[in-house]
N, C-alpha and C. Protein backbone atom coordinates (compact mmCIF):
# COMPACT_ATOMS: atom_id res chain seq x y z
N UNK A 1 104.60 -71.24 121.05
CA UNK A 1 103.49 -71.16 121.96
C UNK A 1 103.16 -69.70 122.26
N UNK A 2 101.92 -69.44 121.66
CA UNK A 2 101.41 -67.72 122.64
C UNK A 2 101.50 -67.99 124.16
N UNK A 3 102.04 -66.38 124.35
CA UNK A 3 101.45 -65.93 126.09
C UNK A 3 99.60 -65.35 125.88
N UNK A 4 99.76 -65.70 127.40
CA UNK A 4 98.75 -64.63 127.45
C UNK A 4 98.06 -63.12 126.48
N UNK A 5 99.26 -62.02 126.76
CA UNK A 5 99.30 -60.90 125.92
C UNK A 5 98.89 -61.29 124.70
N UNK A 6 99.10 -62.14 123.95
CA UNK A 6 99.80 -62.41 122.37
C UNK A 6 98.36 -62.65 122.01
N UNK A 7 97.39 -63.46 122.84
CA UNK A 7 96.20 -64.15 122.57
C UNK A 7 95.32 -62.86 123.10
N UNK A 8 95.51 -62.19 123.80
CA UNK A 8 94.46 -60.84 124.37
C UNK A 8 94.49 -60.12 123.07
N UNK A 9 95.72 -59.38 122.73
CA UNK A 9 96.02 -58.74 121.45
C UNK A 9 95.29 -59.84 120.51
N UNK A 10 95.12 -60.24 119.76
CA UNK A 10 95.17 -60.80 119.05
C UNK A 10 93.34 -61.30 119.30
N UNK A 11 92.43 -61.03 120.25
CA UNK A 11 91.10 -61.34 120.32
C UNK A 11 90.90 -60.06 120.53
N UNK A 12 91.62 -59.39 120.77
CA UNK A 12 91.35 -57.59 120.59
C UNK A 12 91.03 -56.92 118.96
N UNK A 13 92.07 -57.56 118.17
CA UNK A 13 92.13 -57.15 117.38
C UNK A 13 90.97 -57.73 115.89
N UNK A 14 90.87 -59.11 116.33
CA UNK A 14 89.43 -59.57 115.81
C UNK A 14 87.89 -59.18 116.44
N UNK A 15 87.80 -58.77 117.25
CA UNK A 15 86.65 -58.80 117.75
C UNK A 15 85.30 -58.05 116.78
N UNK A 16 85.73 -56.94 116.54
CA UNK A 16 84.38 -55.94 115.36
C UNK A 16 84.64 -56.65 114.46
N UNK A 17 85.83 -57.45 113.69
CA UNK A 17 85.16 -58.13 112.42
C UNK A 17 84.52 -59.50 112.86
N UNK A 18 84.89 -60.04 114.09
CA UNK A 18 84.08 -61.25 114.15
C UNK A 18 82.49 -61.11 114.71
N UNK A 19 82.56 -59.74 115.57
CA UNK A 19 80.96 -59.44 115.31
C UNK A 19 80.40 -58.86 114.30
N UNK A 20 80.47 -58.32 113.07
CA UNK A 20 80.11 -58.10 111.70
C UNK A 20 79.72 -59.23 111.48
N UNK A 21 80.45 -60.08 111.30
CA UNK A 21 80.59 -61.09 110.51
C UNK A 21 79.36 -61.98 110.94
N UNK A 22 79.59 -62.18 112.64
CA UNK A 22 78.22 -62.47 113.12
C UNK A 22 77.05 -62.58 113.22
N UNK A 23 76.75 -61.23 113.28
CA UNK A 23 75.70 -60.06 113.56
C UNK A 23 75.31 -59.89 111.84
N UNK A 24 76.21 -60.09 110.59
CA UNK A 24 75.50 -60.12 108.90
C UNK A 24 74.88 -61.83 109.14
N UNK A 25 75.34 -62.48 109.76
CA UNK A 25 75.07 -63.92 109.42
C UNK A 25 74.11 -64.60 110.26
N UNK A 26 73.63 -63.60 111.11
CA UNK A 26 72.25 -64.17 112.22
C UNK A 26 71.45 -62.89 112.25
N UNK A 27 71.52 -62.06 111.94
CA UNK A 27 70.81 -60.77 112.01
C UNK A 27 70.43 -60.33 113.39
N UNK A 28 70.87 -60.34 114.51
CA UNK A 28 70.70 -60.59 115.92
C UNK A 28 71.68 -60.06 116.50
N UNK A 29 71.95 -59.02 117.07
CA UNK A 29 72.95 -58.02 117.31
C UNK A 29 73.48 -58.99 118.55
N UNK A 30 71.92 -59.19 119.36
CA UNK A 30 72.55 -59.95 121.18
C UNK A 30 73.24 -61.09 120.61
N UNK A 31 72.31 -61.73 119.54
CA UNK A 31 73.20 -63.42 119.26
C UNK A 31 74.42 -63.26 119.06
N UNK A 32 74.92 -62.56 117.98
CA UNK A 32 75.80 -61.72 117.34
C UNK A 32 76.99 -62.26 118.56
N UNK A 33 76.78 -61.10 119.76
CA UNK A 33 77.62 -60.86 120.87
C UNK A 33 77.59 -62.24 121.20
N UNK A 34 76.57 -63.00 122.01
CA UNK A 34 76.74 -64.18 122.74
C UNK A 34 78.15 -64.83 121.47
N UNK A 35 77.90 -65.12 120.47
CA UNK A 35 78.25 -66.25 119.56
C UNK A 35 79.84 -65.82 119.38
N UNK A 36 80.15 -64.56 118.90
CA UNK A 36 81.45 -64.07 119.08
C UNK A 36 81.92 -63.79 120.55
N UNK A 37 81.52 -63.99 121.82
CA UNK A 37 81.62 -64.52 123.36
C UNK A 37 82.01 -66.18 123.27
N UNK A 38 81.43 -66.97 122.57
CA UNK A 38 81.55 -68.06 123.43
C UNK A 38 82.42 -68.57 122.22
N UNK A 39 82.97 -68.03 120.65
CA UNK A 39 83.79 -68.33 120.25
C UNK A 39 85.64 -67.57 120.85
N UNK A 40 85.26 -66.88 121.19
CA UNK A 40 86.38 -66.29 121.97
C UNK A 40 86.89 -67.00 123.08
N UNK A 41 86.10 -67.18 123.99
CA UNK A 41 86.06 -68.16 125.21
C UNK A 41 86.78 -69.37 124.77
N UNK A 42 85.97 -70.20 123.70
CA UNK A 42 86.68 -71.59 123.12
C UNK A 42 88.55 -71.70 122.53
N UNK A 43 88.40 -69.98 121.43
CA UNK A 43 89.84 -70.06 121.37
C UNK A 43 90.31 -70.49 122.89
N UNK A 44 90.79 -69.60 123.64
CA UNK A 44 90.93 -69.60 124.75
C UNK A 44 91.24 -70.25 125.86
N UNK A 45 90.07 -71.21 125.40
CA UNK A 45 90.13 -72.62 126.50
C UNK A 45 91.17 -73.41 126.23
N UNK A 46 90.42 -73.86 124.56
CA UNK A 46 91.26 -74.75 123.75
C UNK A 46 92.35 -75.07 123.18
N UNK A 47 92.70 -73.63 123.12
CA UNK A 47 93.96 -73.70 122.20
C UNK A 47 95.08 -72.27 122.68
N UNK A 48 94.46 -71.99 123.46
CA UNK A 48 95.64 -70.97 123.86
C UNK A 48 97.48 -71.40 123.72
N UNK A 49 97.18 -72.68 124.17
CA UNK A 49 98.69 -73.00 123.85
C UNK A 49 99.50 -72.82 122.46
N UNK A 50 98.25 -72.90 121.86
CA UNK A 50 98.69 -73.12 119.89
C UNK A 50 99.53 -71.39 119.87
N UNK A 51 101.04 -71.90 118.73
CA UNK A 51 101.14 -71.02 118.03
C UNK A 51 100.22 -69.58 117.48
N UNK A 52 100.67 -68.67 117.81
CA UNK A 52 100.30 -67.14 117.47
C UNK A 52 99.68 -67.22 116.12
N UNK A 53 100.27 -67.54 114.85
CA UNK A 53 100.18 -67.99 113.73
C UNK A 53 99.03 -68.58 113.26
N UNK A 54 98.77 -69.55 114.51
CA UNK A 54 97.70 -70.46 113.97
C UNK A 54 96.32 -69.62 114.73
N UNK A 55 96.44 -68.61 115.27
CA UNK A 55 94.82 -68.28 115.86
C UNK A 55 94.34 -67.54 114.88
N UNK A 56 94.33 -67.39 113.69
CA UNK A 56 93.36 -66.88 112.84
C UNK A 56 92.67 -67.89 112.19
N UNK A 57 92.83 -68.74 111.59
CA UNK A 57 92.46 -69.93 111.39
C UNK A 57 91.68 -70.61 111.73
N UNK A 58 92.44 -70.85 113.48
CA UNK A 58 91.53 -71.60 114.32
C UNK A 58 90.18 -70.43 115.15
N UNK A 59 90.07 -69.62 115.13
CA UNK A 59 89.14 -68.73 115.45
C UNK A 59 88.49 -68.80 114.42
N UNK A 60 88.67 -68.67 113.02
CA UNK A 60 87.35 -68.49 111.96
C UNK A 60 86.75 -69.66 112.20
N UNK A 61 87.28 -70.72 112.37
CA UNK A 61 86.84 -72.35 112.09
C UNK A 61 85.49 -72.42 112.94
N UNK A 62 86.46 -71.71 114.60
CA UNK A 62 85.38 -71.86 115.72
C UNK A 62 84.24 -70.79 115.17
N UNK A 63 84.44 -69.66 115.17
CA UNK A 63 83.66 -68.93 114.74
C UNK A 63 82.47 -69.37 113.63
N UNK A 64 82.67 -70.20 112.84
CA UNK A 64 81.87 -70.47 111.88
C UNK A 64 81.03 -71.71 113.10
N UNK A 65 81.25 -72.29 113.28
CA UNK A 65 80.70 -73.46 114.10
C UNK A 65 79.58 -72.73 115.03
N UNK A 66 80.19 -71.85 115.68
CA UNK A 66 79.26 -71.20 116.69
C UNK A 66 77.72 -71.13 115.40
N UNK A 67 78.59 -69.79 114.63
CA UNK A 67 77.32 -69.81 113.97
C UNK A 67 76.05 -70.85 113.46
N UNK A 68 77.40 -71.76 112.82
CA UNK A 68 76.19 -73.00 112.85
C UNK A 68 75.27 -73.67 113.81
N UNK A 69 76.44 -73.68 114.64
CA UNK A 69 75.34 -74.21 116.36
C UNK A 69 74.45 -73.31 116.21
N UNK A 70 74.39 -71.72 115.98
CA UNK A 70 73.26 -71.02 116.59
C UNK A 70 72.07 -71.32 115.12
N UNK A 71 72.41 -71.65 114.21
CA UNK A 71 71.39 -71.81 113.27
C UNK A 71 70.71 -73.46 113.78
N UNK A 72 71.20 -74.65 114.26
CA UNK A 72 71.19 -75.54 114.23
C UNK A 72 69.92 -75.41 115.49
N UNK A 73 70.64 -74.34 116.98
CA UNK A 73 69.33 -74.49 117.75
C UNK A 73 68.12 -73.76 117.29
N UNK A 74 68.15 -72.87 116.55
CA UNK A 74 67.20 -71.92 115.99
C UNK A 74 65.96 -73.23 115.01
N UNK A 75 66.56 -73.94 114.78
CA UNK A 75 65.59 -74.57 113.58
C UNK A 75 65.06 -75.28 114.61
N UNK A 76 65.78 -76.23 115.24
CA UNK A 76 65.29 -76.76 116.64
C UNK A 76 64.23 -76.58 117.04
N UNK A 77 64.50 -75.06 117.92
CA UNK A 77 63.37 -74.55 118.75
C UNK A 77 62.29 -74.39 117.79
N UNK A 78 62.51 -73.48 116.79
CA UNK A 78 61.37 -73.39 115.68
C UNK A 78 60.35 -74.33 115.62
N UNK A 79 60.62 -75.64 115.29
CA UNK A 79 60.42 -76.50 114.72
C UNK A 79 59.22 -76.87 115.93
N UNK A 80 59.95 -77.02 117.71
CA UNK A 80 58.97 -77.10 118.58
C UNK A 80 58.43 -76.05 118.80
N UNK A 81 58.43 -75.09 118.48
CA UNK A 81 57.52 -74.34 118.66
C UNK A 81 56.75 -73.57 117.98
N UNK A 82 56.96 -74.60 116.38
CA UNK A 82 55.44 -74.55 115.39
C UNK A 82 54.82 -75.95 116.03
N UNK A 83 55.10 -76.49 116.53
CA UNK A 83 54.58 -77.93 117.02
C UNK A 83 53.77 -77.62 118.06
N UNK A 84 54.63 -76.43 119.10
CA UNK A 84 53.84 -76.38 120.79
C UNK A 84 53.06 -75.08 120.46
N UNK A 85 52.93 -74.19 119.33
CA UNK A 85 51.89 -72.65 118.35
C UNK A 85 50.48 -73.47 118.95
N UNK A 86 50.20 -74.79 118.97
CA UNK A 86 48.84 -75.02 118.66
C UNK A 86 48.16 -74.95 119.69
N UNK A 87 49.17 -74.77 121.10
CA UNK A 87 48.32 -74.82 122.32
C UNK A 87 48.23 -73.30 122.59
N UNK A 88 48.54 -72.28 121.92
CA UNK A 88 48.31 -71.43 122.85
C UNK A 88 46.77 -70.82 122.44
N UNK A 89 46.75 -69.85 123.45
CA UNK A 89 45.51 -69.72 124.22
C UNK A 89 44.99 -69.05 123.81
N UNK A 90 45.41 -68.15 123.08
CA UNK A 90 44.17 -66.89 121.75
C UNK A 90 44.99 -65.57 122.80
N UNK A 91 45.95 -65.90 123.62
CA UNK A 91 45.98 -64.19 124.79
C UNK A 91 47.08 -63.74 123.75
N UNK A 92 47.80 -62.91 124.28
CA UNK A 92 49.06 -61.83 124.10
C UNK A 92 49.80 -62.66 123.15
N UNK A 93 50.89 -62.68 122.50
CA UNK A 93 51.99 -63.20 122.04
C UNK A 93 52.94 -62.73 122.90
N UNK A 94 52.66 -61.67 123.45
CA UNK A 94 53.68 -60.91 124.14
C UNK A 94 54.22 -61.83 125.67
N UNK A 95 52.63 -62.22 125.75
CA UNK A 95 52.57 -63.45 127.11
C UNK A 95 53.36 -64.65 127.42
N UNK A 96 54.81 -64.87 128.02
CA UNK A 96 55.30 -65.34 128.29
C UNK A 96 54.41 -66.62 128.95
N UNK A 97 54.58 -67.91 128.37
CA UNK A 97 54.00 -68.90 129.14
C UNK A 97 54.34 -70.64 128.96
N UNK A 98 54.59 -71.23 130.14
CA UNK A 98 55.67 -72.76 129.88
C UNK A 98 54.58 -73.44 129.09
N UNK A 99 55.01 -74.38 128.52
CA UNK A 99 54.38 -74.85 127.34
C UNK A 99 53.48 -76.09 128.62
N UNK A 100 54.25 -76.57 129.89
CA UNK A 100 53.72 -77.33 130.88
C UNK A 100 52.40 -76.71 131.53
N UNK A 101 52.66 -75.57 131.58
CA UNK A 101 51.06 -74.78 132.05
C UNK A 101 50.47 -74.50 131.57
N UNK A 102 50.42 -74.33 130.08
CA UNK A 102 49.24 -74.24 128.95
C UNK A 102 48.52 -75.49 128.79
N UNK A 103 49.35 -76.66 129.16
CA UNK A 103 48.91 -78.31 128.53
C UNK A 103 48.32 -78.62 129.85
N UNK A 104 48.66 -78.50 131.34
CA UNK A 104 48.12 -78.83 132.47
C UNK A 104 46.50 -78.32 132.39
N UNK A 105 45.71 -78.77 132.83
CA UNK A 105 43.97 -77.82 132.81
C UNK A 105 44.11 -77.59 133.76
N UNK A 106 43.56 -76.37 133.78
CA UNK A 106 43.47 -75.06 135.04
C UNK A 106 41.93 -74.56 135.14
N UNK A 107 41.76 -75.17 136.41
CA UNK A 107 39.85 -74.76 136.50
C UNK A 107 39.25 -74.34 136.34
N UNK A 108 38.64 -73.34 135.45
CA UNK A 108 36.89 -73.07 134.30
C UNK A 108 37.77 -73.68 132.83
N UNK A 109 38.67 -73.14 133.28
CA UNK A 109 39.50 -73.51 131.31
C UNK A 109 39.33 -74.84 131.35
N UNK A 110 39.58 -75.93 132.44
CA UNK A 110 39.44 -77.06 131.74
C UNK A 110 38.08 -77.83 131.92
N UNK A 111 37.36 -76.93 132.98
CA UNK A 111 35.65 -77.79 132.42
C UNK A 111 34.85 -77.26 131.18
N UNK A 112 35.56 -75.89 131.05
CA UNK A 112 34.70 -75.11 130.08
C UNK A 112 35.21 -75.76 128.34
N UNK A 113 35.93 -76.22 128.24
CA UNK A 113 36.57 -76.46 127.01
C UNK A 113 37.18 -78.36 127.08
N UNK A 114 36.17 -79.07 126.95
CA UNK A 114 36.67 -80.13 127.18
C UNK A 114 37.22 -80.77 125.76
N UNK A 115 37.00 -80.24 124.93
CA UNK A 115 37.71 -80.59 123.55
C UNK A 115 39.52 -80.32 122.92
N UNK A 116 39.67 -78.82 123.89
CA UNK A 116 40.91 -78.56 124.19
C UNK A 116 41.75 -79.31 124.95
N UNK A 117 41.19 -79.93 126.21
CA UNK A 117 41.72 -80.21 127.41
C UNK A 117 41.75 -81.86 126.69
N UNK A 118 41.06 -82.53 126.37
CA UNK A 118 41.79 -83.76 125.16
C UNK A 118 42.65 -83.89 124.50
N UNK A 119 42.60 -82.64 123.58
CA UNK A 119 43.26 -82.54 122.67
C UNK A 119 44.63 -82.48 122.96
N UNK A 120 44.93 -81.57 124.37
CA UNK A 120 46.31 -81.10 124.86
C UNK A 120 46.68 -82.55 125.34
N UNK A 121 45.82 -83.38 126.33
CA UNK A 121 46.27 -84.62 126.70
C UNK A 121 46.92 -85.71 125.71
N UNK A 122 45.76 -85.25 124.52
CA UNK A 122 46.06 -86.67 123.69
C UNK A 122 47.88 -86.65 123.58
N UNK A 123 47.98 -85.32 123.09
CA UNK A 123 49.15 -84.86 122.26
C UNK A 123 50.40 -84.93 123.05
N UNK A 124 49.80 -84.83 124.40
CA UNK A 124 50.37 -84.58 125.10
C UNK A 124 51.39 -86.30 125.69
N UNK A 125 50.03 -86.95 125.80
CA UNK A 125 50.79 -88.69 125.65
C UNK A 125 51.66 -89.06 124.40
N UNK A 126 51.41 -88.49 123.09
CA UNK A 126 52.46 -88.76 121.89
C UNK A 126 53.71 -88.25 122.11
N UNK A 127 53.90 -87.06 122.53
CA UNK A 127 54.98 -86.44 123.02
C UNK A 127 56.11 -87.39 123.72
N UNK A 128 55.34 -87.89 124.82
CA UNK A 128 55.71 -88.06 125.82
C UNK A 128 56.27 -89.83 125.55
N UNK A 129 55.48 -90.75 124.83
CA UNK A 129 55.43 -92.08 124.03
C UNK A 129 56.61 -92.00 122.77
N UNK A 130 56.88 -90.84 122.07
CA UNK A 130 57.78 -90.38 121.19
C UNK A 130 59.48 -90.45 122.04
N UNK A 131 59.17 -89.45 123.24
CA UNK A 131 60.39 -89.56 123.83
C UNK A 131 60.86 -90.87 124.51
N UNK A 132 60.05 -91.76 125.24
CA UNK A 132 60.24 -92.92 126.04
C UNK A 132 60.75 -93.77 125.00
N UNK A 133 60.24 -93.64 123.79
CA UNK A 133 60.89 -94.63 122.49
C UNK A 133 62.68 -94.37 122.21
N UNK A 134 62.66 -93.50 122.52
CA UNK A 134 64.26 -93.02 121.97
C UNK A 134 64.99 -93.50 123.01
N UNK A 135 66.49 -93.74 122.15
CA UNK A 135 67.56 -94.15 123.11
C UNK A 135 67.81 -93.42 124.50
N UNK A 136 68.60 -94.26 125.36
CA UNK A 136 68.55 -93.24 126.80
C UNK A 136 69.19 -91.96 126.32
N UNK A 137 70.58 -92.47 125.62
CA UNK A 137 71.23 -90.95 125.04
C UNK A 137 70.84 -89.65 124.71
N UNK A 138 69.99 -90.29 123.95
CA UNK A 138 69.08 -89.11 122.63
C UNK A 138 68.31 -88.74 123.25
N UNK A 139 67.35 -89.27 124.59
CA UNK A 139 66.36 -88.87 125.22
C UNK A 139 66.99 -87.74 126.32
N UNK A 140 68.32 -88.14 126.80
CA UNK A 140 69.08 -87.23 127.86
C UNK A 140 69.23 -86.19 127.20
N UNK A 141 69.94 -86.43 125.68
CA UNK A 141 70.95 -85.06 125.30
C UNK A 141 69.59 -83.83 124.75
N UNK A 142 68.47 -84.67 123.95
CA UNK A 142 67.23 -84.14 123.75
C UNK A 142 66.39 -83.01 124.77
N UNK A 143 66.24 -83.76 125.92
CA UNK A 143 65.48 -82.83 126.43
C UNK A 143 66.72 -81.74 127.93
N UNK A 144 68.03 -82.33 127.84
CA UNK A 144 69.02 -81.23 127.92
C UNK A 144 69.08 -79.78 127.26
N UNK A 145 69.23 -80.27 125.67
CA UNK A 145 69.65 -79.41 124.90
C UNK A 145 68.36 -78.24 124.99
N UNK A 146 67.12 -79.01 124.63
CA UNK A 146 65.89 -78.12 123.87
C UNK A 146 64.72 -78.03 125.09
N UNK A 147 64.37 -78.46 125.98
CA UNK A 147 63.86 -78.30 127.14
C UNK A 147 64.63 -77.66 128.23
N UNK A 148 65.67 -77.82 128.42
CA UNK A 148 66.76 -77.16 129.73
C UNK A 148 67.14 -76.05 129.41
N UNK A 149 67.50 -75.67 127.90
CA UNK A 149 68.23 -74.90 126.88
C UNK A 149 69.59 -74.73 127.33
N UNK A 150 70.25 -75.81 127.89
CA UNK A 150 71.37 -75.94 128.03
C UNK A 150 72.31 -75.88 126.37
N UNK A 151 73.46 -75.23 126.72
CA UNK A 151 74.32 -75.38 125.20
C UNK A 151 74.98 -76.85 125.22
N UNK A 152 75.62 -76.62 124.26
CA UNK A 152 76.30 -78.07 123.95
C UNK A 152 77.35 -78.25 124.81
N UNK A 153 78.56 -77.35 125.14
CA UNK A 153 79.42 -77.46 126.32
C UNK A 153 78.72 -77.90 127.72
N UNK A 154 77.82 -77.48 128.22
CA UNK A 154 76.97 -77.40 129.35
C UNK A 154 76.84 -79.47 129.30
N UNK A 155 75.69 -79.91 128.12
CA UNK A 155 75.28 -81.25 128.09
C UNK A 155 76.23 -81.85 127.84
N UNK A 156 77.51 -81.63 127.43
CA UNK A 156 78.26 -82.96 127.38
C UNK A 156 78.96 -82.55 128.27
N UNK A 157 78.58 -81.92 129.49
CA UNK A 157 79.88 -81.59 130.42
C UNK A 157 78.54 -82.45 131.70
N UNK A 158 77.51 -82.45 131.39
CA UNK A 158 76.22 -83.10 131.95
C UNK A 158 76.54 -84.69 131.57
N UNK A 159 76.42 -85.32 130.67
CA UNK A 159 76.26 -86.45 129.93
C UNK A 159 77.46 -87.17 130.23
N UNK A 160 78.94 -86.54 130.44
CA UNK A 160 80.15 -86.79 130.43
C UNK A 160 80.67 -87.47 128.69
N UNK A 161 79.84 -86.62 127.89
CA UNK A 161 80.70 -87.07 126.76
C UNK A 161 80.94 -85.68 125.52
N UNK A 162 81.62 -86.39 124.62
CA UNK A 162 82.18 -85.15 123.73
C UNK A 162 81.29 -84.00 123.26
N UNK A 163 81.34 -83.08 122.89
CA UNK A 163 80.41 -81.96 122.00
C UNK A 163 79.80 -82.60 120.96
N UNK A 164 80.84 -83.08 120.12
CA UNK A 164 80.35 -83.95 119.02
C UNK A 164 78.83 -85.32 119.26
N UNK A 165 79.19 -85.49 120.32
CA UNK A 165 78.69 -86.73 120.99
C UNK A 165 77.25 -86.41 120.88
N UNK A 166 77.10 -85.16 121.60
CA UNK A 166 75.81 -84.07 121.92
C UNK A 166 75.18 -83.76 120.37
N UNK A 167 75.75 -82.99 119.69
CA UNK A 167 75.03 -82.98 118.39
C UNK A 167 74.42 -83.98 118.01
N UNK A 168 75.21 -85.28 117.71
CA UNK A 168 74.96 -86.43 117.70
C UNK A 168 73.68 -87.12 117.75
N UNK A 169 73.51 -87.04 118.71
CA UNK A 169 72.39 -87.68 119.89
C UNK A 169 71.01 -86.80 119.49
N UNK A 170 71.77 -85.41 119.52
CA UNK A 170 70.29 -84.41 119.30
C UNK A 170 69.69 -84.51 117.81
N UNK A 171 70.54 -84.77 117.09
CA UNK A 171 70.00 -84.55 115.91
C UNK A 171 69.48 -85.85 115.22
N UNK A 172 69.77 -87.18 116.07
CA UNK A 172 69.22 -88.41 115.71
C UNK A 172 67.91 -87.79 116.43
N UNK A 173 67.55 -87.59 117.48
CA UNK A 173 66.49 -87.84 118.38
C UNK A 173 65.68 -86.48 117.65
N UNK A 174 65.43 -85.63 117.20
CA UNK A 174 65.35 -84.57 116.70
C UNK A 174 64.17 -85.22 115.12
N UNK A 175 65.37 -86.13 114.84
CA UNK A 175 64.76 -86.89 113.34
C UNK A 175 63.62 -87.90 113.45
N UNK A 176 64.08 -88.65 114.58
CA UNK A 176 63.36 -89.81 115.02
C UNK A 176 62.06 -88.90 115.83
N UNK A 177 61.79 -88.06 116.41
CA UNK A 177 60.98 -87.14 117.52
C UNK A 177 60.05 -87.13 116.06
N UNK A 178 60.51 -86.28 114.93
CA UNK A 178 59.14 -85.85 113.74
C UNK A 178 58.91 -86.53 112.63
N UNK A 179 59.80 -87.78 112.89
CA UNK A 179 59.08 -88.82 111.84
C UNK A 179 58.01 -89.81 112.54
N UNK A 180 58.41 -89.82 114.29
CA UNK A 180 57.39 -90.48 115.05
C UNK A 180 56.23 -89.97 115.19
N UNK A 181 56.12 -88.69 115.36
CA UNK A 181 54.82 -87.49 115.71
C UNK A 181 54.27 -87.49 114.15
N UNK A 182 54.86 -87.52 113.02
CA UNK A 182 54.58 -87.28 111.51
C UNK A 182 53.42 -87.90 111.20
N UNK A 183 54.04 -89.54 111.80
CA UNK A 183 53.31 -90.56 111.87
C UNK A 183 51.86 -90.47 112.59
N UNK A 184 51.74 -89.58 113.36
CA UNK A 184 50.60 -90.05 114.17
C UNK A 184 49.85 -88.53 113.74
N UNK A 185 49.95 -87.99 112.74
CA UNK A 185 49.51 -86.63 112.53
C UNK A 185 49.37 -85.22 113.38
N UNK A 186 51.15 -85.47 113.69
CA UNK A 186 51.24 -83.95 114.27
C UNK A 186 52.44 -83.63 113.66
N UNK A 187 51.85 -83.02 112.77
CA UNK A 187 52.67 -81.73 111.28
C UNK A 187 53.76 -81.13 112.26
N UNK A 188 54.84 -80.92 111.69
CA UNK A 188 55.97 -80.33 112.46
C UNK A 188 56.51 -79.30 110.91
């Protein structure tokens, strides 16, 4: 069993190659940090008790996972937000704005443009008819994960069930979300 020391040393001594390693494999210096953070953290949590021996191993394993999680939410968000690209407003890119207050009509914008202000509604009921269809699960862990931007520890510590559980759920509801919208002609 490691002490303490044994596991400090020893996340000391990985740390610049597990952010390299990171930081070549997301191109994202901050992600980089977060992802080699919350794989460190997990050794940590999880397995501190384990043999000295075994934390190289079990750190690459986690380490690779993170990464995947961070590719896994990246396509995610992407994905909604070539879906939610269509509402915005012609302003800034730079312009920070909830995808709920672009779709709400806001007074000259929504008498002046009544073709928009449909359009956001229509889409806006598919959305919304898409999610009510999905299991309670998939609908919880769904708009947890990618609306809350809660991580996966966070929702299954929400949900009361495994990490695994969470992927799970998201990535059924994820499938089922753009083969339902596919259907009704909104390109994802």
């Amino acid at each position: 069993m490691a002490n303490p020391k044994e596991l400090s040393d020893f996340l000391a001594q990985v740390e610049r190659r597990a952010f390299k390693q990171a930081a070549y494999a997301v191109r994202d210096d901050h992600a980089a940090l977060d992802i080699v953070q919350d794989a460190m953290m997990k050794l940590a949590e999880k397995y501190s008790q384990r043999p000295v021996e075994e934390f190289p191993m079990l750190f690459q394993r986690i380490l690779q996972n993170a990464i995947r999680d961070y590719f896994r939410r990246q396509k995610v968000r992407n994905l909604w937000t070539t879906l939610f690209s269509s509402f915005s407003s012609g302003q800034d890119e730079e312009d920070d704005h909830d995808l709920l207050e672009r779709l709400a009509p806001h007074g000259d914008e929504a008498r002046n443009n009544p073709s928009d202000q449909l359009e956001r509604s229509q889409t806006l009921k598919l959305i919304e008819a898409a999610l009510k269809k999905l299991p309670q699960r998939q609908r919880e862990a769904f708009v947890l994960r990618y609306w809350e931007d809660m991580d996966v520890a966070e929702t299954a510590a929400v949900m009361g069930c495994s990490e695994g559980s969470v992927k799970t759920h998201c990535s059924r509801a994820v499938h089922t979300m753009a083969a339902a919208l596919g259907k009704k002609g909104i390109g994802l």
